[in-house]
C-alpha atoms as a PDB file:
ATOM      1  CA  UNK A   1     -39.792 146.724-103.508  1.00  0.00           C
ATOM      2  CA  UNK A   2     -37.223 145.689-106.322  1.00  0.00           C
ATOM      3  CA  UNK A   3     -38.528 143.845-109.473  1.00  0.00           C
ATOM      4  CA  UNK A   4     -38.565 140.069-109.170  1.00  0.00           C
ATOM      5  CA  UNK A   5     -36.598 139.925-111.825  1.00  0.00           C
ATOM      6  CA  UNK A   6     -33.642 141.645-110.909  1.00  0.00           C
ATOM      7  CA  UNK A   7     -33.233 139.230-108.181  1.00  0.00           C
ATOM      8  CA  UNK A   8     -31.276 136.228-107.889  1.00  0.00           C
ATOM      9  CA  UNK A   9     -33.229 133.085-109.765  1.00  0.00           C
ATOM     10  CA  UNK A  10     -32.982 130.830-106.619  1.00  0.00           C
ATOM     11  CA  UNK A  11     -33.874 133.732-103.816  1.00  0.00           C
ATOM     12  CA  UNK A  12     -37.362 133.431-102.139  1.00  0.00           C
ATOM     13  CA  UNK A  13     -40.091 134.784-103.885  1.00  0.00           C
ATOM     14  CA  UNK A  14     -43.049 135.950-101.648  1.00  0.00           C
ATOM     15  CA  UNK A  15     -46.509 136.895-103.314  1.00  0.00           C
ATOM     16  CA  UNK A  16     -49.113 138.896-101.289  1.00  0.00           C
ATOM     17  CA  UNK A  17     -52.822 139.770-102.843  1.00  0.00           C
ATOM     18  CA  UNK A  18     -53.873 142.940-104.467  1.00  0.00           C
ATOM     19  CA  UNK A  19     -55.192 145.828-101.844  1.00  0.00           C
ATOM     20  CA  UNK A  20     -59.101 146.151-102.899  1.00  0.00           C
ATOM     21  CA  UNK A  21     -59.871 150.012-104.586  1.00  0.00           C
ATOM     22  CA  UNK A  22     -62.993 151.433-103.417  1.00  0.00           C
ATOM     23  CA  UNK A  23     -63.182 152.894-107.077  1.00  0.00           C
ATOM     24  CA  UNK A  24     -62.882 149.837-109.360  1.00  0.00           C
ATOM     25  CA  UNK A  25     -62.895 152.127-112.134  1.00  0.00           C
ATOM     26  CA  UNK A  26     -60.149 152.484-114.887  1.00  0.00           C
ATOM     27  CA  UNK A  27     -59.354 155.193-115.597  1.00  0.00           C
ATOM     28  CA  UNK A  28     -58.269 156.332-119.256  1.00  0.00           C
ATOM     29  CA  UNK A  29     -56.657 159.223-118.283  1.00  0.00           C
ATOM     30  CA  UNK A  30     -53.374 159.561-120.172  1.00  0.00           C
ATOM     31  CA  UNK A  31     -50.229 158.370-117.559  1.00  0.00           C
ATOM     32  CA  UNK A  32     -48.273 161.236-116.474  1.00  0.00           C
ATOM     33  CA  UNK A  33     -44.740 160.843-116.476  1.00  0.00           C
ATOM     34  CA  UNK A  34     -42.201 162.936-114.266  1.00  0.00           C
ATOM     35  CA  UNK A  35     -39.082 163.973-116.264  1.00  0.00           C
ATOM     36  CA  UNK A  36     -36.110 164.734-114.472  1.00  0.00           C
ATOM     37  CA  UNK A  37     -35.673 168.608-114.685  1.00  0.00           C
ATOM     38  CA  UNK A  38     -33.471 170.296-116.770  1.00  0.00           C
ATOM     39  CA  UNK A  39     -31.311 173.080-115.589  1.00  0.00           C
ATOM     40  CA  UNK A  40     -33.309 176.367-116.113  1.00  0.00           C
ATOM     41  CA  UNK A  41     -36.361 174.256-117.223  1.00  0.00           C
ATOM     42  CA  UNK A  42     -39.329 173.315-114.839  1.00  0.00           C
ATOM     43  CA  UNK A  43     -41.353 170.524-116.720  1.00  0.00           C
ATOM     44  CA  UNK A  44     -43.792 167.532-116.799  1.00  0.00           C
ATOM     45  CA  UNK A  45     -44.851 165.665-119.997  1.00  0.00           C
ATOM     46  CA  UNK A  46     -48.243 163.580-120.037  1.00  0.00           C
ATOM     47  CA  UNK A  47     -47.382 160.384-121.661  1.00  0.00           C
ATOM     48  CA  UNK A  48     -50.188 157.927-122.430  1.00  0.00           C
ATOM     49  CA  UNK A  49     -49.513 154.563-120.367  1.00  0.00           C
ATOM     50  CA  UNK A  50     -47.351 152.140-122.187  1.00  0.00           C
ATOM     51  CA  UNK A  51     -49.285 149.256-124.203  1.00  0.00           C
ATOM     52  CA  UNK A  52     -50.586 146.171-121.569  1.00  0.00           C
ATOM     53  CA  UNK A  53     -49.976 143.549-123.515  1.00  0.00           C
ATOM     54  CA  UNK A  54     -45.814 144.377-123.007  1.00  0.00           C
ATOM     55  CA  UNK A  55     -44.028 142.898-120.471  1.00  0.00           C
ATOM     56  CA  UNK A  56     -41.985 145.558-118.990  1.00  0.00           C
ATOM     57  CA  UNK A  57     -38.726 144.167-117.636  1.00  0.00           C
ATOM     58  CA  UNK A  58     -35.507 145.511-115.691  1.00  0.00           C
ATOM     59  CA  UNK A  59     -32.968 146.650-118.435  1.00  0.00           C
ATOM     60  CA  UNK A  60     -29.734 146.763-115.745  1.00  0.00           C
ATOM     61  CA  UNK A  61     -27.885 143.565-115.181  1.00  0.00           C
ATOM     62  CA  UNK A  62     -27.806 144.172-111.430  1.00  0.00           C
ATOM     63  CA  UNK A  63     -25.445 142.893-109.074  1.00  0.00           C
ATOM     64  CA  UNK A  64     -28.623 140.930-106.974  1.00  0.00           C
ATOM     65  CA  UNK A  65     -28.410 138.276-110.347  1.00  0.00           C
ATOM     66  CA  UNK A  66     -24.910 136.816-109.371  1.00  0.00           C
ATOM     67  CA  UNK A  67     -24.852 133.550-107.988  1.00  0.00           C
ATOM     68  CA  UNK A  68     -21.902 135.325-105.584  1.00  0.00           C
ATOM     69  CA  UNK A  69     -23.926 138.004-104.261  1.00  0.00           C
ATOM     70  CA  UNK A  70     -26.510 135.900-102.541  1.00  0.00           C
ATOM     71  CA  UNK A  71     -23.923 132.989-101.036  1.00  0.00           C
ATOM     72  CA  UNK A  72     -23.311 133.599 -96.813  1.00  0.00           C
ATOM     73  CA  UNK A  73     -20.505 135.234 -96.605  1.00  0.00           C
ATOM     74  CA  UNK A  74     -17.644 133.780 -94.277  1.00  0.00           C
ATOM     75  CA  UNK A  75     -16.551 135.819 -92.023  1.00  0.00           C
ATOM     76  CA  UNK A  76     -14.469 135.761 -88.841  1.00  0.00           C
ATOM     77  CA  UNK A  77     -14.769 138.148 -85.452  1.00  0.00           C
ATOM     78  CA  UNK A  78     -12.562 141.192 -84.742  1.00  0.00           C
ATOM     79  CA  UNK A  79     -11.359 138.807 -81.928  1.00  0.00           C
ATOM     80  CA  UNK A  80     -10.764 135.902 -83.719  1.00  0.00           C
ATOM     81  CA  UNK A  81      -6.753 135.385 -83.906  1.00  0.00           C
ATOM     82  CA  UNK A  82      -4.585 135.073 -86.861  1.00  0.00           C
ATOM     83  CA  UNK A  83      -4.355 131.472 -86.872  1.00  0.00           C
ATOM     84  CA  UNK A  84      -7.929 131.089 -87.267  1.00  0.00           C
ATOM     85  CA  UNK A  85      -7.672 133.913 -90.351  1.00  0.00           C
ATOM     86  CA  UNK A  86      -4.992 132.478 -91.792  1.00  0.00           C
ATOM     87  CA  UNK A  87      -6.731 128.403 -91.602  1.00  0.00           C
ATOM     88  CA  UNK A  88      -9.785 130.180 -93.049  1.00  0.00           C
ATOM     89  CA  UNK A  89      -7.840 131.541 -96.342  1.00  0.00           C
ATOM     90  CA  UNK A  90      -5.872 128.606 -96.840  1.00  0.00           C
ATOM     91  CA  UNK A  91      -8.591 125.835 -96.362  1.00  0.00           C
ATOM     92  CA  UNK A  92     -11.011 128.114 -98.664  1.00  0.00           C
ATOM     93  CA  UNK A  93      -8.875 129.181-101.004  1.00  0.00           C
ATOM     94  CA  UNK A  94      -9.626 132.808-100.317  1.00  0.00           C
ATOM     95  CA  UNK A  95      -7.514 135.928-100.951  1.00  0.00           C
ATOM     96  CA  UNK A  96     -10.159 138.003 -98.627  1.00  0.00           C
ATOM     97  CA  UNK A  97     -11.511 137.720 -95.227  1.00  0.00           C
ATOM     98  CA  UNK A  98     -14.240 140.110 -93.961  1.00  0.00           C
ATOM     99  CA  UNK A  99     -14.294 140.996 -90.537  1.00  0.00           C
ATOM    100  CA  UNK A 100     -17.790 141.090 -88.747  1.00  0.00           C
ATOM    101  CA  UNK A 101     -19.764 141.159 -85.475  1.00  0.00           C
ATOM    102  CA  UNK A 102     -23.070 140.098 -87.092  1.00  0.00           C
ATOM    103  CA  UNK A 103     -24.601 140.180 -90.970  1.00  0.00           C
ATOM    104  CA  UNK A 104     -25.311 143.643 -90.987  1.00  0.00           C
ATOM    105  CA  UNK A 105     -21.910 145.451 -89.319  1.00  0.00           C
ATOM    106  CA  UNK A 106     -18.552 145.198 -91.047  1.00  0.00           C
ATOM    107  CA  UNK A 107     -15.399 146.117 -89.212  1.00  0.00           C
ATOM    108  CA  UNK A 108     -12.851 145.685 -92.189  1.00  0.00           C
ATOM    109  CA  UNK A 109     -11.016 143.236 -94.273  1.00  0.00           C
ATOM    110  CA  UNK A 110      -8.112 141.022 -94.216  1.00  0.00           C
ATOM    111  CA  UNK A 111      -5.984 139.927 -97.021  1.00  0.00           C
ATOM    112  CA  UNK A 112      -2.708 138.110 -97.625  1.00  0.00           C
ATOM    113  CA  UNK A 113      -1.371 141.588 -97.948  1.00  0.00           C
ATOM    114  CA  UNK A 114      -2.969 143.199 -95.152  1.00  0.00           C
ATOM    115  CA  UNK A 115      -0.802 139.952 -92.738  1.00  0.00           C
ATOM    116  CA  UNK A 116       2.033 139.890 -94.624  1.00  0.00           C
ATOM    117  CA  UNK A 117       2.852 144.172 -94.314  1.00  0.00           C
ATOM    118  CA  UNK A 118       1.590 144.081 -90.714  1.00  0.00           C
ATOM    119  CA  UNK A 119       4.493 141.368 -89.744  1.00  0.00           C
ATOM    120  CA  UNK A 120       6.949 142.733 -91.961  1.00  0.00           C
ATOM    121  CA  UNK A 121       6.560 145.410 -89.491  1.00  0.00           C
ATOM    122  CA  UNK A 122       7.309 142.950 -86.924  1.00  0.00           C
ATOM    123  CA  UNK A 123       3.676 142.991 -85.562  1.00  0.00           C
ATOM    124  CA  UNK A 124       4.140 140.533 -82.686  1.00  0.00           C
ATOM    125  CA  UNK A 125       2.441 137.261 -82.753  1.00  0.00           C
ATOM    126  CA  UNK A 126      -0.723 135.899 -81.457  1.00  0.00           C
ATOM    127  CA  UNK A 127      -2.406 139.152 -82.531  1.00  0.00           C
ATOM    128  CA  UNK A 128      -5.988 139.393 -83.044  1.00  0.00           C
ATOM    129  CA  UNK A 129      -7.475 139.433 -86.223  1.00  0.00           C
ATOM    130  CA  UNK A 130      -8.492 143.588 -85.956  1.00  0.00           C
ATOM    131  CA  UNK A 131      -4.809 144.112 -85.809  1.00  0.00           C
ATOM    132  CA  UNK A 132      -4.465 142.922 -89.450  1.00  0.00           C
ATOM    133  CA  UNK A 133      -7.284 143.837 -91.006  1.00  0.00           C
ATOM    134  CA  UNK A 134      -7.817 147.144 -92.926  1.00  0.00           C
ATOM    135  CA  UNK A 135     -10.908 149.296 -94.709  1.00  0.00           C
ATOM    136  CA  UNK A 136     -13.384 147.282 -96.353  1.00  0.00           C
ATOM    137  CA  UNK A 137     -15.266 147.886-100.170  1.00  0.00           C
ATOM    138  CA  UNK A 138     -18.636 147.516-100.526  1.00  0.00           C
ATOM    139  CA  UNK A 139     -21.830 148.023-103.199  1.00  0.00           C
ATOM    140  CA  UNK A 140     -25.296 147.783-103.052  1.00  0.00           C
ATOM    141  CA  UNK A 141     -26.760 144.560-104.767  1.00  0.00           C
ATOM    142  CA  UNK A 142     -29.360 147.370-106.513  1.00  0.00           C
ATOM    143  CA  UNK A 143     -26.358 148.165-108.305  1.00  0.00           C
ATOM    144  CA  UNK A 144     -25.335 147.375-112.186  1.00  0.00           C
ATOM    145  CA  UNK A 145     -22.620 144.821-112.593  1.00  0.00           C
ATOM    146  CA  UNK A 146     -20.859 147.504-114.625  1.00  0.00           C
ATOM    147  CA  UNK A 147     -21.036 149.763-111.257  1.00  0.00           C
ATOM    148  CA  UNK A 148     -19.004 146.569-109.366  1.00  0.00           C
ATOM    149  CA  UNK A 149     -15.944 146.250-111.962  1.00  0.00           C
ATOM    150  CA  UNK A 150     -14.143 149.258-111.447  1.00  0.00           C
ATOM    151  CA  UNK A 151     -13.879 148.880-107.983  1.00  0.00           C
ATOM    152  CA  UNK A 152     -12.979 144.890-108.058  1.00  0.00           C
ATOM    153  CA  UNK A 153     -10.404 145.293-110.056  1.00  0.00           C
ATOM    154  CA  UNK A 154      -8.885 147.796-108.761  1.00  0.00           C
ATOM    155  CA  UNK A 155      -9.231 145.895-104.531  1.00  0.00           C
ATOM    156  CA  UNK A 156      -9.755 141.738-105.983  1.00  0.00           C
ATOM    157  CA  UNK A 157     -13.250 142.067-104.142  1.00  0.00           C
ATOM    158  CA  UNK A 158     -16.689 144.184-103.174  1.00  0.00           C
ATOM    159  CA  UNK A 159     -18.898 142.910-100.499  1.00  0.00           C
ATOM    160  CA  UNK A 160     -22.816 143.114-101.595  1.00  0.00           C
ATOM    161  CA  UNK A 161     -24.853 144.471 -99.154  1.00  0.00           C
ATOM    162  CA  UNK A 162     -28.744 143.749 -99.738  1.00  0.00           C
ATOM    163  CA  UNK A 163     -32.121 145.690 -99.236  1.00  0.00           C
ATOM    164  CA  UNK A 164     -31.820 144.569 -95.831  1.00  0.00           C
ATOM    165  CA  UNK A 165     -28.914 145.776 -95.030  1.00  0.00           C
ATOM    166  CA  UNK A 166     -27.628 142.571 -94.846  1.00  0.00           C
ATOM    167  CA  UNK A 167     -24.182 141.966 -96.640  1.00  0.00           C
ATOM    168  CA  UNK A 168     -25.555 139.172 -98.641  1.00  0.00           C
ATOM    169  CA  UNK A 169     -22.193 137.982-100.482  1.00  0.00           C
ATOM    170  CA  UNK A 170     -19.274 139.028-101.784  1.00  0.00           C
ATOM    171  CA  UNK A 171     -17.773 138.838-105.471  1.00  0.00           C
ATOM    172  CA  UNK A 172     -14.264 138.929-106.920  1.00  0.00           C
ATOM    173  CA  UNK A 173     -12.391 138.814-109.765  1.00  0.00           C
ATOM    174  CA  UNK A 174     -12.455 135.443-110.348  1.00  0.00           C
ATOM    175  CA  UNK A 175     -16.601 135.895-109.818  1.00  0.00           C
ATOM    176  CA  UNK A 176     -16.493 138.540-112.756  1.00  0.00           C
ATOM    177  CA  UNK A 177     -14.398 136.223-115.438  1.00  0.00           C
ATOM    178  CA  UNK A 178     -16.878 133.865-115.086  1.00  0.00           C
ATOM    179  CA  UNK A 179     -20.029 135.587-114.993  1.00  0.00           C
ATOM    180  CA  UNK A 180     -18.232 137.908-118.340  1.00  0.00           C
ATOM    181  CA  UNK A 181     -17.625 134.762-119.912  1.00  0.00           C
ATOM    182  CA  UNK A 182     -21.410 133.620-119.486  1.00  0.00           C
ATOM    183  CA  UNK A 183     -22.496 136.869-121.216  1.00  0.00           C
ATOM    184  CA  UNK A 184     -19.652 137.162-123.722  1.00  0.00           C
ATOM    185  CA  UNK A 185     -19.266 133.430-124.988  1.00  0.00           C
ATOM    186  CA  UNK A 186     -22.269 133.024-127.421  1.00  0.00           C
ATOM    187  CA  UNK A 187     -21.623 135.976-128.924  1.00  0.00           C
ATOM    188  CA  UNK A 188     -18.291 135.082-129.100  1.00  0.00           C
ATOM    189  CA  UNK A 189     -18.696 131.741-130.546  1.00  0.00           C
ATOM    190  CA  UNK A 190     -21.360 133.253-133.157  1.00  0.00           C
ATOM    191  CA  UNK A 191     -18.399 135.315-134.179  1.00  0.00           C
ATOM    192  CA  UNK A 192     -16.403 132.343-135.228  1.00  0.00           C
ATOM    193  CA  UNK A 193     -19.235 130.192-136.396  1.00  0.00           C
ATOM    194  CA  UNK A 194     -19.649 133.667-138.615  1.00  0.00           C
ATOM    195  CA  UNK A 195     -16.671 133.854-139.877  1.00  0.00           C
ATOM    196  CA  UNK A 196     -15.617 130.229-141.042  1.00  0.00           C
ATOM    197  CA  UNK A 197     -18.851 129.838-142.812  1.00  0.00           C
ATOM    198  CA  UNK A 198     -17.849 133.100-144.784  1.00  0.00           C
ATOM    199  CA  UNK A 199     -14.654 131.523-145.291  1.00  0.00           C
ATOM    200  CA  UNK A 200     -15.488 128.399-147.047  1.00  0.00           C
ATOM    201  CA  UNK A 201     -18.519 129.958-148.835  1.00  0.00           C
ATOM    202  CA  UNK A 202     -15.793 132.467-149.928  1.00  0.00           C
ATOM    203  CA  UNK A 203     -13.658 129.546-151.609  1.00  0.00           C
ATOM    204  CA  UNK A 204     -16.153 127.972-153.142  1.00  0.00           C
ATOM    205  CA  UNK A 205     -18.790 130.563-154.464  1.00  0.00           C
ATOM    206  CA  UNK A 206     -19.068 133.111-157.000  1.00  0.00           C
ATOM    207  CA  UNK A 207     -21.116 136.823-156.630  1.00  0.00           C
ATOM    208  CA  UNK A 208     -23.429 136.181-158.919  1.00  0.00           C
ATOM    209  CA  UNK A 209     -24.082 132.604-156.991  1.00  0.00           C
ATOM    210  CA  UNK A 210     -24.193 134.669-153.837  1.00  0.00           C
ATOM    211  CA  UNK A 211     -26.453 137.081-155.527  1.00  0.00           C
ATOM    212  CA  UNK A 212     -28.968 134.388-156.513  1.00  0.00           C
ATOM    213  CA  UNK A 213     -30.127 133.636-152.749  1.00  0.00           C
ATOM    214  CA  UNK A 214     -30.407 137.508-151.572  1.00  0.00           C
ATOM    215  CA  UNK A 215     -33.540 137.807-150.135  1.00  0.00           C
ATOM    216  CA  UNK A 216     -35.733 139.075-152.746  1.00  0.00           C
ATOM    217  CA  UNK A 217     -37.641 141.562-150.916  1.00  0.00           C
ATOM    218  CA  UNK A 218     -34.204 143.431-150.462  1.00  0.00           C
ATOM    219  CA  UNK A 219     -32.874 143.039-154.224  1.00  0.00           C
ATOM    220  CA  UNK A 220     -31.435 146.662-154.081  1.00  0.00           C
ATOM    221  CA  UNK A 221     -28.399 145.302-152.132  1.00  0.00           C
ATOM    222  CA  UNK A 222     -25.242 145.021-153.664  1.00  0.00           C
ATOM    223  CA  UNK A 223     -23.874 141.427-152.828  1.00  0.00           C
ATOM    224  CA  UNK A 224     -19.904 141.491-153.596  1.00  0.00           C
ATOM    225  CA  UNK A 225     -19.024 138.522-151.234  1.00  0.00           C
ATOM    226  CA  UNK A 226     -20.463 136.183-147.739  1.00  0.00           C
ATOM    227  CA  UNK A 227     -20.060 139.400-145.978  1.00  0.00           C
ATOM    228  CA  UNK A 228     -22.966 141.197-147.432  1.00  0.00           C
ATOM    229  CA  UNK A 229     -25.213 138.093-146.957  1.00  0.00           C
ATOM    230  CA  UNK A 230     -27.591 138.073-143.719  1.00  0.00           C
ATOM    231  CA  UNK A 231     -27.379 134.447-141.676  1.00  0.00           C
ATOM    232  CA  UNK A 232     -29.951 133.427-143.198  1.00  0.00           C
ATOM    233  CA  UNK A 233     -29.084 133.650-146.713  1.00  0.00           C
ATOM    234  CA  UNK A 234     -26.278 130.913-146.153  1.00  0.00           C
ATOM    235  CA  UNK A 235     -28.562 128.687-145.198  1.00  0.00           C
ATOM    236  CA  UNK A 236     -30.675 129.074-148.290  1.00  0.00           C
ATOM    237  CA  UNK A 237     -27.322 128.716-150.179  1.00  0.00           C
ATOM    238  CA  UNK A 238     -26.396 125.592-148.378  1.00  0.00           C
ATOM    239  CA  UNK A 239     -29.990 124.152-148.890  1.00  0.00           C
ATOM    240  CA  UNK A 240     -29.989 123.952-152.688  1.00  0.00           C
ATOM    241  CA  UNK A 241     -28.812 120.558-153.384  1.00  0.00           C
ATOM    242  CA  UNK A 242     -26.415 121.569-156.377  1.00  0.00           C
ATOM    243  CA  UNK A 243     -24.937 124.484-154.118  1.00  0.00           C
ATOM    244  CA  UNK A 244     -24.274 121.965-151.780  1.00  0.00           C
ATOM    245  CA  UNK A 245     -22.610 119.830-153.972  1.00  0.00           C
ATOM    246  CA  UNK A 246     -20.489 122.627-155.034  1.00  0.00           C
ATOM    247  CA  UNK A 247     -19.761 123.601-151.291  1.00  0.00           C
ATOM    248  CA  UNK A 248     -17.676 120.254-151.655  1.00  0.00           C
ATOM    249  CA  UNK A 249     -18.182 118.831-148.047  1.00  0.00           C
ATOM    250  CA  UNK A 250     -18.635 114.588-148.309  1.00  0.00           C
ATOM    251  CA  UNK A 251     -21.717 114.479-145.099  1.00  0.00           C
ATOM    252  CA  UNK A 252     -25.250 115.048-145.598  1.00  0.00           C
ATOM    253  CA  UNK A 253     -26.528 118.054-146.540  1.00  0.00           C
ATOM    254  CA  UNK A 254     -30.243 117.445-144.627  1.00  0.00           C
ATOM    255  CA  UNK A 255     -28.412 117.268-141.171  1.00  0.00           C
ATOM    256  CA  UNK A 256     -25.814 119.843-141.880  1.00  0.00           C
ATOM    257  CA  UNK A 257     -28.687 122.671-142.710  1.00  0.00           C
ATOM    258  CA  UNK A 258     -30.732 121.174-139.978  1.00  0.00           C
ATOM    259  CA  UNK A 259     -27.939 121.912-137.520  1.00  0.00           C
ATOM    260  CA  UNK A 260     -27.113 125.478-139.594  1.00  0.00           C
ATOM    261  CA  UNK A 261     -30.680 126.287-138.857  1.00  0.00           C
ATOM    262  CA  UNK A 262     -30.515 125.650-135.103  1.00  0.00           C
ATOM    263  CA  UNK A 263     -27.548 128.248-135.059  1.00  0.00           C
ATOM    264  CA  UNK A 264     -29.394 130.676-136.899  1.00  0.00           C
ATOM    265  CA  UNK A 265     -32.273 130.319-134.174  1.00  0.00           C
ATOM    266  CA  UNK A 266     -30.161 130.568-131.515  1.00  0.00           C
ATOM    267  CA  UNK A 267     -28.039 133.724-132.907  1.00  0.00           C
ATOM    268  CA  UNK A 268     -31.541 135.396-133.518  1.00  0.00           C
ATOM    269  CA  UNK A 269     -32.172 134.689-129.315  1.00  0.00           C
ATOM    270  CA  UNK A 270     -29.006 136.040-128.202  1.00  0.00           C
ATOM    271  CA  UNK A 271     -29.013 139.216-130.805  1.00  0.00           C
ATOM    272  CA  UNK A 272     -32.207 140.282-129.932  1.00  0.00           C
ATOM    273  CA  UNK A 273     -31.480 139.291-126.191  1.00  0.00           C
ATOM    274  CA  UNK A 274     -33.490 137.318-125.015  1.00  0.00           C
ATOM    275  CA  UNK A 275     -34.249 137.866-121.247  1.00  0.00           C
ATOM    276  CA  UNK A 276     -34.351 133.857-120.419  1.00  0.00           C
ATOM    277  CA  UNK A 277     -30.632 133.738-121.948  1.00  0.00           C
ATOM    278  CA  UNK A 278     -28.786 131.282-123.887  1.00  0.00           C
ATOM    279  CA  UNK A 279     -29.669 127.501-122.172  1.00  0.00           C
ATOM    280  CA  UNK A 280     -26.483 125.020-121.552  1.00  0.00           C
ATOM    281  CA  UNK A 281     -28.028 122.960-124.257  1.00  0.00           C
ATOM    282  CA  UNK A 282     -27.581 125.954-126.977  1.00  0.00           C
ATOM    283  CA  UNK A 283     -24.409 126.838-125.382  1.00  0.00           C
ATOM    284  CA  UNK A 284     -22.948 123.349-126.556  1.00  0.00           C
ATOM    285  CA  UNK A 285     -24.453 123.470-129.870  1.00  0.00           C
ATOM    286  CA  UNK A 286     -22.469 126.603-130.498  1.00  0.00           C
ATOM    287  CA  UNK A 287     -19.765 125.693-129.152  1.00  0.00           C
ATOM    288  CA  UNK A 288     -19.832 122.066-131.034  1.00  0.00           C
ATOM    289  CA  UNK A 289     -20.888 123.605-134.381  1.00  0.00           C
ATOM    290  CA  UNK A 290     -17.552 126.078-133.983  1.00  0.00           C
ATOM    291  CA  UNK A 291     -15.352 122.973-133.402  1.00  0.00           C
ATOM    292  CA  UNK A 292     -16.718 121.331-136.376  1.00  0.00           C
ATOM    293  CA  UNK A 293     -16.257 123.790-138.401  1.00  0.00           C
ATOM    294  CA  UNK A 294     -13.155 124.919-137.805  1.00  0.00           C
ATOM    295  CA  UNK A 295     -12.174 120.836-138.393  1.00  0.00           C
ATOM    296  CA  UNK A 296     -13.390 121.393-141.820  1.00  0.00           C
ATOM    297  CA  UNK A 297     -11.471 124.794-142.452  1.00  0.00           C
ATOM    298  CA  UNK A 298      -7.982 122.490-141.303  1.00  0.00           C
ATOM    299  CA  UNK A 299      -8.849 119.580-143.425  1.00  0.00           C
ATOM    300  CA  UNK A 300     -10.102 121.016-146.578  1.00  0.00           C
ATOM    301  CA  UNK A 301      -7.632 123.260-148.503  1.00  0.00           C
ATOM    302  CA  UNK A 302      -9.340 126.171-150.182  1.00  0.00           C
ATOM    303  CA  UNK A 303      -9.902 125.829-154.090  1.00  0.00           C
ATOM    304  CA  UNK A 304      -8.312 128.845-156.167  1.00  0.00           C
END
């Protein structure tokens, strides 16, 4: 039975009651834990059981997450003709049409290329959608996402095919971009949030004032510019009222560290990746914060 958490957040959850022991008893026998063998080696290592009190949680992005690999897949019959195919891929906007006899059993797939070299070859019309279909691509939903890309982009598609057995959606290209850019963007936009506060801290600051907010239970580090300064340590810059009025920027200093601090909060979630994600709110509080500050980098020239 796969973890609840690898699944998709909106697919049934079903929760049956623990099976009574007749020993009750727990043991404190150390765990023993299997290790795959080694070639030429023949070995087991006891390993006490990990600590209770931690949460142990999938580490694999699996394809069973997406959105796209738990949608119904549309489908049409190996007898279905090529009008209906070709009303199907227009009206939906697909580039992929699996052929099927029931959720389980897939016959093939059509594409716009599949039709278009078939009656190039002056396939004759009012042919049956098995006469333009060819092989189909498919991966287990128990799979990583990493396991799915290779193949998508190399065929635009995989088909997902469940526990079950079911094929229980399909995901493309276009699925991928979006579901890379939900993983990539925050720590994309922390990047650039990163990077233009080094920039005007650059223009404005000295080493030695640098040097003055490094934590002080770390003073053996060298501090030569904003790069050797932790996230943190700008906003303990920033929060000294005569720094601020050296950073040079005419809006309130309260708001602007109260905001700097909500970034910093954020940036510690997504570094130390935080299994709940980054929420839509946070999402547009990076993305607003970057926008802002790269309006300030435009507008304010740097001072030499």
């Amino acid at each position: 039975m796969p973890d609840f958490e690898s699944n998709y957040i909106d697919a049934p959850l079903q929760l049956t009651g623990a099976h009574d022991s007749e020993d009750d008893t727990i043991s404190t026998q150390p765990e023993t834990v299997e290790v795959p063998a080694v070639e030429g080696d023949d070995v087991s290592i006891d390993m006490p059981a990990a600590n209770s009190d931690w949460v142990r949680r999938d580490p694999t992005y699996r394809l069973s997450k997406l959105g796209p690999a738990n949608q119904k897949v549309i489908s049409v019959t190996p007898n279905g003709t090529l009008e209906e195919v070709v009303g199907i891929l227009l009206l939906k906007n697909f580039s992929q049409l699996p052929v099927m006899t029931n959720e389980r059993e897939v016959k093939g797939v059509i594409t716009w290329a599949s039709i278009g070299s078939r009656l190039a070859l002056s396939r004759p019309p009012g042919s049956w959608a098995r006469d333009f279909m060819e092989p189909h691509h498919e991966i287990r939903s128990t799979f990583s996402i990493f396991d799915a890309i290779p193949v998508v982009v190399h065929h635009q598609y995989v088909l997902v095919r469940g526990d079950d057995n079911r094929i229980t959606g399909i995901i493309t290209a276009s699925d991928l971009s979006g579901q890379f850019r939900l993983l990539a963007e925050p720590f994309l936009l922390l990047g650039e949030i990163e990077n233009l506060l080094r920039g005007l801290i650059a223009d404005r600051f000295s080493a030695s004032d640098l040097t003055d907010v490094r934590d002080p239970s770390d003073s053996a580090r060298q501090i030569h510019g904003p790069d050797d300064l932790a996230f943190g340590e700008y906003q303990r810059l920033l929060e000294k009222p005569d720094r601020w009025k050296q950073f040079g920027l005419a809006i309130d200093r309260v708001s602007f560290c109260r905001d700097l601090d909500n970034i910093r909060r954020i940036r510690n979630d997504v570094m130390h990746f935080d299994p709940e994600g980054v929420l839509q709110v946070e999402l547009d509080s990076l993305r607003d914060f970057k926008t802002f500050l790269g309006q300030v980098q435009s507008i304010i020239s740097p001072r030499r």
